[in-house]
N, C-alpha and C. Protein backbone atom coordinates (compact mmCIF):
# COMPACT_ATOMS: atom_id res chain seq x y z
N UNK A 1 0.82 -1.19 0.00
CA UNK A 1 0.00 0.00 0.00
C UNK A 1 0.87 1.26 0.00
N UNK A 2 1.79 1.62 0.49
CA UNK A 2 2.59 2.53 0.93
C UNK A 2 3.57 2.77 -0.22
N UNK A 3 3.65 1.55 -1.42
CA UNK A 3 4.50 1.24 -2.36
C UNK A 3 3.60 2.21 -3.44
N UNK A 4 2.25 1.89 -3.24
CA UNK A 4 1.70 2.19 -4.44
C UNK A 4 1.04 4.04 -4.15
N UNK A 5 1.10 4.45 -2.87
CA UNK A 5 1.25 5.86 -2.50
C UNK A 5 2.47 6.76 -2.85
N UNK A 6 3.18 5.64 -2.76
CA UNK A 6 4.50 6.42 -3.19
C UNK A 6 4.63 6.47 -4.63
N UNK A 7 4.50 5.82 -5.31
CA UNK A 7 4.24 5.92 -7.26
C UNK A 7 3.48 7.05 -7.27
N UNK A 8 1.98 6.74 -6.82
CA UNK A 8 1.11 8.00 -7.08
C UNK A 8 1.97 9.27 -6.50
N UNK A 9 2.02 9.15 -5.69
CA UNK A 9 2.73 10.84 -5.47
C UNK A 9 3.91 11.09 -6.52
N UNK A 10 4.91 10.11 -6.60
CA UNK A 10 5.75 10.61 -7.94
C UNK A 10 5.08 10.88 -9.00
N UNK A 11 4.37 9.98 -9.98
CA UNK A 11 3.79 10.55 -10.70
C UNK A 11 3.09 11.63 -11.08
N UNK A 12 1.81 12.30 -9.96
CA UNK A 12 1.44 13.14 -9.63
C UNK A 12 2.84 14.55 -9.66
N UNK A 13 3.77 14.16 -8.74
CA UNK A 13 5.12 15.38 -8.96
C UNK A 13 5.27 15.53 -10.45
N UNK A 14 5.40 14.57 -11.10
CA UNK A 14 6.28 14.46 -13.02
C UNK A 14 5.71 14.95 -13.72
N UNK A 15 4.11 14.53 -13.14
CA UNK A 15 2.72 15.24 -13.95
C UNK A 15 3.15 16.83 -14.13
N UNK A 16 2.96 17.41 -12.56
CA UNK A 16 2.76 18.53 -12.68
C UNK A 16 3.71 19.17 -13.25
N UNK A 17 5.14 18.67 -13.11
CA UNK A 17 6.17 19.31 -13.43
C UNK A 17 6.28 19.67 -14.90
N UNK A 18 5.50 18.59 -15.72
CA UNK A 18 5.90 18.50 -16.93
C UNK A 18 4.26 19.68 -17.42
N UNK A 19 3.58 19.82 -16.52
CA UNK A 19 2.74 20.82 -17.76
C UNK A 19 3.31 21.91 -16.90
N UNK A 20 3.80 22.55 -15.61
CA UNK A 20 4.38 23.12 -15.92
C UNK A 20 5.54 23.91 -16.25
N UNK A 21 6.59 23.08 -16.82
CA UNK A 21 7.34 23.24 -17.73
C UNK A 21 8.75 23.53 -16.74
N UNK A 22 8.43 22.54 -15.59
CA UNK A 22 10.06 22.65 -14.63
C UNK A 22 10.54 21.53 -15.14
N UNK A 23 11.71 20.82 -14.41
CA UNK A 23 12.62 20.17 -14.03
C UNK A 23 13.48 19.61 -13.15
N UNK A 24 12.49 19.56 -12.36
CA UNK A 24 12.81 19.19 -10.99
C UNK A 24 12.77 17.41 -10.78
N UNK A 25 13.62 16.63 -10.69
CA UNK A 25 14.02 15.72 -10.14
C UNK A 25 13.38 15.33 -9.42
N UNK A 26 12.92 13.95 -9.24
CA UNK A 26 11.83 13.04 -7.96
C UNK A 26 12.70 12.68 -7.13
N UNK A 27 13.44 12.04 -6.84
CA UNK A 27 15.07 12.29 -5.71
C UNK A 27 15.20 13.29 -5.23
N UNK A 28 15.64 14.37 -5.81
CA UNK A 28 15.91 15.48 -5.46
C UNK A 28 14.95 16.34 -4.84
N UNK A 29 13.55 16.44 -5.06
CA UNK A 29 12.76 17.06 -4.58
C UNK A 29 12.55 16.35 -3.21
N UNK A 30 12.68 15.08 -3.22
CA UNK A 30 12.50 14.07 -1.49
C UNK A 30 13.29 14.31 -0.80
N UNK A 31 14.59 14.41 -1.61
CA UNK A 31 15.72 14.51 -0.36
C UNK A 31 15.66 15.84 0.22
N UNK A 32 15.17 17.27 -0.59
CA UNK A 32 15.19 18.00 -0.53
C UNK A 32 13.95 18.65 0.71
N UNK A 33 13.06 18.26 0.72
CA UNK A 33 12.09 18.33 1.46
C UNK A 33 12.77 17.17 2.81
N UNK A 34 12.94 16.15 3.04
CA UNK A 34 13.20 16.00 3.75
C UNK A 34 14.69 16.15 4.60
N UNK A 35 15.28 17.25 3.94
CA UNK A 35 16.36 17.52 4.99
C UNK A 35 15.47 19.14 5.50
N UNK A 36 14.34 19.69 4.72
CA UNK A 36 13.99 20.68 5.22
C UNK A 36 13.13 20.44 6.67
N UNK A 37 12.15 18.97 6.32
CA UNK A 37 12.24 18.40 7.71
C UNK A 37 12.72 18.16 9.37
N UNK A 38 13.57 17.67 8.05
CA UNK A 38 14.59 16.93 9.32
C UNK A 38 14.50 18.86 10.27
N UNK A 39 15.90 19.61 9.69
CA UNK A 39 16.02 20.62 9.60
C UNK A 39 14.83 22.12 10.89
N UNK A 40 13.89 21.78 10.29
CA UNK A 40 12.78 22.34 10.81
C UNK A 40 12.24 21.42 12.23
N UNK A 41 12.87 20.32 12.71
CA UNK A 41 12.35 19.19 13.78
C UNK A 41 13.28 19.77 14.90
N UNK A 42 14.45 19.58 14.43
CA UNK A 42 16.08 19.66 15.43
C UNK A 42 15.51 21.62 15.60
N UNK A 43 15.25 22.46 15.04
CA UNK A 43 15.08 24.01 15.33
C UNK A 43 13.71 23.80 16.45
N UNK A 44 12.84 23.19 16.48
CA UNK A 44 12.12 22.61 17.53
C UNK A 44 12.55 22.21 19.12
N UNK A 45 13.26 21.58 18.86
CA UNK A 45 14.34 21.26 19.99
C UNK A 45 15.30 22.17 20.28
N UNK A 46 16.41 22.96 19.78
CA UNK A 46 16.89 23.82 19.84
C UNK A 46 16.62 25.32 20.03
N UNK A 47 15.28 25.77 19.86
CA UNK A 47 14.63 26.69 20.22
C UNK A 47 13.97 26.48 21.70
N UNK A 48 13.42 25.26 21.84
CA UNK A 48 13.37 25.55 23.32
C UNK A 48 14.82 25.21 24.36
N UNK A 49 15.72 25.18 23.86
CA UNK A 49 16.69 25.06 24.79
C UNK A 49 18.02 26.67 24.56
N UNK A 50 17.17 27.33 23.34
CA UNK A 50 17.89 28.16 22.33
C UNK A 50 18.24 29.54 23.35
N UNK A 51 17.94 29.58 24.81
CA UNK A 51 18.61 30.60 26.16
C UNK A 51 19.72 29.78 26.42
N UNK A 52 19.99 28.42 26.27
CA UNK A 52 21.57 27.84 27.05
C UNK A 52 22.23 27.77 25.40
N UNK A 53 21.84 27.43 24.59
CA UNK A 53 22.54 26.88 23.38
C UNK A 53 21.86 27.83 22.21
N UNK A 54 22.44 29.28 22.59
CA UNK A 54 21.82 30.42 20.94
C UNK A 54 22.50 29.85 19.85
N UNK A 55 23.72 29.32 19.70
CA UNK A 55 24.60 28.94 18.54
C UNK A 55 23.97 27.89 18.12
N UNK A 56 23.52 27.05 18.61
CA UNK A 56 23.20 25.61 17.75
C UNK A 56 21.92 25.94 16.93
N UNK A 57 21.08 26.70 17.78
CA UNK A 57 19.91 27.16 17.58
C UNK A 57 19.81 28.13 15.86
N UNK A 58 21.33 28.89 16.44
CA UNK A 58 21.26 29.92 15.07
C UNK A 58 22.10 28.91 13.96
N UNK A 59 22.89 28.52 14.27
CA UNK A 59 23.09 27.14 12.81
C UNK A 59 22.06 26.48 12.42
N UNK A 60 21.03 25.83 13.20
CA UNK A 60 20.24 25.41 11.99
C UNK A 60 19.23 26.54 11.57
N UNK A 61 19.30 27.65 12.27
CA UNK A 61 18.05 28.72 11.13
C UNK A 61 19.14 28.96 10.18
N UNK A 62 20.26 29.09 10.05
CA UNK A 62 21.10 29.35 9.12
C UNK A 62 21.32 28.13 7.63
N UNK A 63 21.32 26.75 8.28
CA UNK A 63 21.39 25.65 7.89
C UNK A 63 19.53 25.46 6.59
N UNK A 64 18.65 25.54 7.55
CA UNK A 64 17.68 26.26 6.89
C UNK A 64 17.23 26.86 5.87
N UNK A 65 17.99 28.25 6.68
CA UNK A 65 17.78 29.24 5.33
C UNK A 65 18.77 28.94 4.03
N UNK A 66 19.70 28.42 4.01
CA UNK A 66 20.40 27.90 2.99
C UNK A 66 20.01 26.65 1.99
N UNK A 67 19.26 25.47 2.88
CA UNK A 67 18.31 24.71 1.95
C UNK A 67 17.09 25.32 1.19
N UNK A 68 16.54 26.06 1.91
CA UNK A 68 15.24 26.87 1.40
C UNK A 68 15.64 27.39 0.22
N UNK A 69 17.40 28.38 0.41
CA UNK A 69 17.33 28.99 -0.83
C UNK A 69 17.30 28.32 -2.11
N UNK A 70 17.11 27.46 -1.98
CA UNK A 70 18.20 26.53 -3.09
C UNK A 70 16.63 26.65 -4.18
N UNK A 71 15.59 26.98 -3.64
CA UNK A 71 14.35 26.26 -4.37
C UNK A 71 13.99 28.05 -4.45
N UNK A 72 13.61 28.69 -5.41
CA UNK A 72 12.65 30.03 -6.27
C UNK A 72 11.47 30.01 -5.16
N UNK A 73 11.16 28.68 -5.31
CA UNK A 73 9.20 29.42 -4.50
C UNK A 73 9.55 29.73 -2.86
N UNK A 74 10.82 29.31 -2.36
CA UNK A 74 11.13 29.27 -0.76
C UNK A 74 11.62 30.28 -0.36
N UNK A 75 12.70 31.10 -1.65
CA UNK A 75 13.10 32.01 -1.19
C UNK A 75 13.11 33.55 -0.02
N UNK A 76 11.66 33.41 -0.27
CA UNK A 76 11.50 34.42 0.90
C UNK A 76 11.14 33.65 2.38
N UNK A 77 10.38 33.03 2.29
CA UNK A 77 10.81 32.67 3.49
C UNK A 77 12.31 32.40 4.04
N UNK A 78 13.28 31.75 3.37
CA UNK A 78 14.61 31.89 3.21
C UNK A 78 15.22 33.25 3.62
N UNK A 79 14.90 34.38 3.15
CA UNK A 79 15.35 35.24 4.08
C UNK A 79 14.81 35.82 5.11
N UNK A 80 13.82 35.54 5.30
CA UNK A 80 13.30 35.21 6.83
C UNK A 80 13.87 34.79 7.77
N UNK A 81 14.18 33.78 7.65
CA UNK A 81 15.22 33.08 8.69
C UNK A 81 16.88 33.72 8.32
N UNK A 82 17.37 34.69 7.46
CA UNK A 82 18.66 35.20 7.62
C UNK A 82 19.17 36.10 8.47
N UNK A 83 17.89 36.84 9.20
CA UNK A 83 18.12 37.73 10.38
C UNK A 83 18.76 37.48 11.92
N UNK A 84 18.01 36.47 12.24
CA UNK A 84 17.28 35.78 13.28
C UNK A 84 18.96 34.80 13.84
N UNK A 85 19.44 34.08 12.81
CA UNK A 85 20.61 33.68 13.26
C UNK A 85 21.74 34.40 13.88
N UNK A 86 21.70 35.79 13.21
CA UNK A 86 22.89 36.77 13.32
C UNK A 86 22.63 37.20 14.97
N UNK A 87 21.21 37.11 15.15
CA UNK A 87 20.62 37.99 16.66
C UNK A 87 21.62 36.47 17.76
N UNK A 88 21.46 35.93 16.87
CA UNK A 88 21.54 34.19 18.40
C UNK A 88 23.11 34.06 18.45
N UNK A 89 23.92 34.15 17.78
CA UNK A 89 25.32 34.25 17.11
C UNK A 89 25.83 35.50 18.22
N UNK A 90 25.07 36.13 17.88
CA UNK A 90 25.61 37.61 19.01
C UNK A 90 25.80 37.87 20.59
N UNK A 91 24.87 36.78 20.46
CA UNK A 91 24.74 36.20 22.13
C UNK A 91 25.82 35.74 22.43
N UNK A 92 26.65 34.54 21.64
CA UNK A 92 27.50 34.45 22.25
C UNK A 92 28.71 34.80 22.20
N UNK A 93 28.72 35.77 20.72
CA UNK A 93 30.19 36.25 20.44
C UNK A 93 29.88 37.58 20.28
N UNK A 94 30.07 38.61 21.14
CA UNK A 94 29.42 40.03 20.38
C UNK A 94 30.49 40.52 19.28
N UNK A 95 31.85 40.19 19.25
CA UNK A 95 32.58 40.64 18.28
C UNK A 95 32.44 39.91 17.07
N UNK A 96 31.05 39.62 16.76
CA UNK A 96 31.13 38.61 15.31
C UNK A 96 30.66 39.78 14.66
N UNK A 97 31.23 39.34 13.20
CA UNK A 97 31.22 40.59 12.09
C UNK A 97 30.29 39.65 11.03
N UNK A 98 30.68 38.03 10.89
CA UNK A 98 30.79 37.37 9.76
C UNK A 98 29.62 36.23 10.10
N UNK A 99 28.70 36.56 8.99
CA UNK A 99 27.41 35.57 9.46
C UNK A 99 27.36 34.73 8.21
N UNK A 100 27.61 34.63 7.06
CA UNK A 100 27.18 34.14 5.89
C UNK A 100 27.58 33.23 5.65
N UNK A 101 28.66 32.27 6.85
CA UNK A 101 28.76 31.12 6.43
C UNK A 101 28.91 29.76 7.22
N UNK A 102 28.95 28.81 6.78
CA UNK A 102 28.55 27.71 8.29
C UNK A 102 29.45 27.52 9.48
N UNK A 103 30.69 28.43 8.84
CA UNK A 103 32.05 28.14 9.73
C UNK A 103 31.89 29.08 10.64
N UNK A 104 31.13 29.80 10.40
CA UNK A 104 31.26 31.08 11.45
C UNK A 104 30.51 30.37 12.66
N UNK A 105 29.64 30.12 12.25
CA UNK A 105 28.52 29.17 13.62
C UNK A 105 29.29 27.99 13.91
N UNK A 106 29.98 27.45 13.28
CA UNK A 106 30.68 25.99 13.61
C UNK A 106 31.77 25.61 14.89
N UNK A 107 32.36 27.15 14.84
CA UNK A 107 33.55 27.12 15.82
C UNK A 107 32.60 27.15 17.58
N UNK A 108 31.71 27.52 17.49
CA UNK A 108 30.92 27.58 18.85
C UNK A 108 30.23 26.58 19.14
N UNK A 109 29.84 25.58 18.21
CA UNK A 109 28.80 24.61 18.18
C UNK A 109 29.73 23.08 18.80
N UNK A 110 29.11 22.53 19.61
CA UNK A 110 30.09 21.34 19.46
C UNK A 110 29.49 20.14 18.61
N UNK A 111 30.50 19.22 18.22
CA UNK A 111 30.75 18.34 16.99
C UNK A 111 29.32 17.53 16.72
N UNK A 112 29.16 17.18 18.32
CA UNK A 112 27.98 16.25 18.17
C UNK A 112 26.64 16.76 17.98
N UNK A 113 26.54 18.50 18.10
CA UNK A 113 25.24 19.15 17.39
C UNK A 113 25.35 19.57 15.50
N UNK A 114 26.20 18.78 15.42
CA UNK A 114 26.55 19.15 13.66
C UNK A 114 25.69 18.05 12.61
């Protein structure tokens, strides 16, 4: 059953894609949605703990907003979440200048929240 939900929904994706006139990948659109998942679950958890741990918290809105961009229709919400990291980042380093990339959040974060 679950075999044949899953066809229909691909198909249904190929359908639409093809009248209208994208190119978007059935892989790619799954994996893609589900790291926005994943992604959006762990900021759940990290937001309520996001007063002891602002850094982990602001890597994945950062982590986030960087999958989002990747897709035209997400984009704004995508920069939605580009503010919001820089505020949590500040918390714990006020001399940060440099937000735009994962290394900047990485050096504060430890290994096993990566």
């Amino acid at each position: 059953m679950a075999l044949l939900w899953f066809e229909r929904s691909r198909d249904t994706w190929i359908d639409w894609n093809i009248k209208e006139g994208r190119v978007a990948d059935w892989p790619t659109v799954t994996k893609k949605n589900m790291a926005s998942k994943h992604l959006r679950e762990s900021l759940e958890i990290t937001k309520f703990h996001s007063n002891v741990m602002p850094v982990e918290h602001a890597r994945g809105l950062f982590k986030l907003s960087e999958a989002l961009l990747q897709d035209p229709y997400d984009s704004e919400e995508a920069r939605g979440f580009r503010d919001e990291p820089e505020l949590y980042l500040l918390r714990r380093d006020q001399k940060a200048v440099k937000f735009g990339r994962e290394e900047d959040y990485d050096q504060w974060v430890p290994i096993f929240w990566r």
